[in-house]
Protein backbone atom coordinates (compact mmCIF):
# COMPACT_ATOMS: atom_id res chain seq x y z
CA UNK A 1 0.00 0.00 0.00
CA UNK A 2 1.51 3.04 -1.36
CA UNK A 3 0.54 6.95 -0.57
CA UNK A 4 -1.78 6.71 -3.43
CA UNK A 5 -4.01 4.10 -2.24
CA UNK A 6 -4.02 5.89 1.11
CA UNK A 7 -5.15 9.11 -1.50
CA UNK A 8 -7.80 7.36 -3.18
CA UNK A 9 -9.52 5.75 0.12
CA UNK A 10 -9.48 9.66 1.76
CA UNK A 11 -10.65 10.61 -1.83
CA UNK A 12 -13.77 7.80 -1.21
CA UNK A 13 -14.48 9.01 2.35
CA UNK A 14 -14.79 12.45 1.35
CA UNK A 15 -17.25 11.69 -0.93
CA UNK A 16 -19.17 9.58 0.79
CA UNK A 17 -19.22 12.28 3.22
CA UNK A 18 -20.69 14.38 1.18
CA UNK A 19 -23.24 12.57 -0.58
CA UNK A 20 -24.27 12.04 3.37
CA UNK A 21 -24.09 16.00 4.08
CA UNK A 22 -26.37 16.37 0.96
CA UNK A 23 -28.94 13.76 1.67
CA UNK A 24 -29.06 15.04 5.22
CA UNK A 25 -29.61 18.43 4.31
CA UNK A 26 -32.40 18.03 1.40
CA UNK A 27 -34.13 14.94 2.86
CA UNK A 28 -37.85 15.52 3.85
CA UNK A 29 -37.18 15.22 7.49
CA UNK A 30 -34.74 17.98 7.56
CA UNK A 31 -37.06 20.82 6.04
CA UNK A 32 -39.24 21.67 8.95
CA UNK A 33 -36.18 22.22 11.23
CA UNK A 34 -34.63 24.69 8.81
CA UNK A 35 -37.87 26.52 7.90
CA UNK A 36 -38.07 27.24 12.36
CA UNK A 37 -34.73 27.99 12.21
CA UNK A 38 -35.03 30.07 9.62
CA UNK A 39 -37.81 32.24 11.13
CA UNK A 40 -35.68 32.73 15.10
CA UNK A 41 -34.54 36.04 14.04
CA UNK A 42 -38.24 36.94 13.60
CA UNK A 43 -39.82 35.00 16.83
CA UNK A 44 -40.82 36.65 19.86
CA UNK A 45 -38.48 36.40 22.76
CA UNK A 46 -41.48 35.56 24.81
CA UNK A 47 -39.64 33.06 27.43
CA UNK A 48 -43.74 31.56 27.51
CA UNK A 49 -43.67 30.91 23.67
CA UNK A 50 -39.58 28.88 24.07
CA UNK A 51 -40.90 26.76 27.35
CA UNK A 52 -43.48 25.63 24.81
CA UNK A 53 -41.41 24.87 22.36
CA UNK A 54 -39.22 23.08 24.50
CA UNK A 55 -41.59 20.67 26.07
CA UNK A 56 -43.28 19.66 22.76
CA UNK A 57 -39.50 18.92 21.95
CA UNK A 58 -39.56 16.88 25.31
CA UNK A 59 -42.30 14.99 24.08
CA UNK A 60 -41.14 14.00 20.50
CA UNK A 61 -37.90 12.78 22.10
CA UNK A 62 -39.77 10.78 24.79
């Protein structure tokens, strides 16, 4: 095994890394997270409105 072969497998990885990147970022899952995080700068800083957020966030995770 020579420093080429050690080239092409980081060459592989990288890709593979960003074919997962990519499906990560456009799959359908991932589009309702960006849209909310999209909109922060515009949400109210109402602490009532966040300790909502965060315990429907409790839920899905339970």
């Amino acid at each position: 095994m020579d420093i080429n072969d050690l080239r092409s497998i980081v060459t592989v990885l990288a890709f593979f890394s960003f074919v997962g990147i990519v499906w990560w970022a456009y799959g359908k899952g991932a589009r309702k997270g960006f849209d909310e995080a999209a909109n922060l700068p515009f949400a109210d800083d109402d602490a009532e409105v966040i300790n909502d957020h965060s315990r429907k966030e409790l839920r899905k995770t339970s």
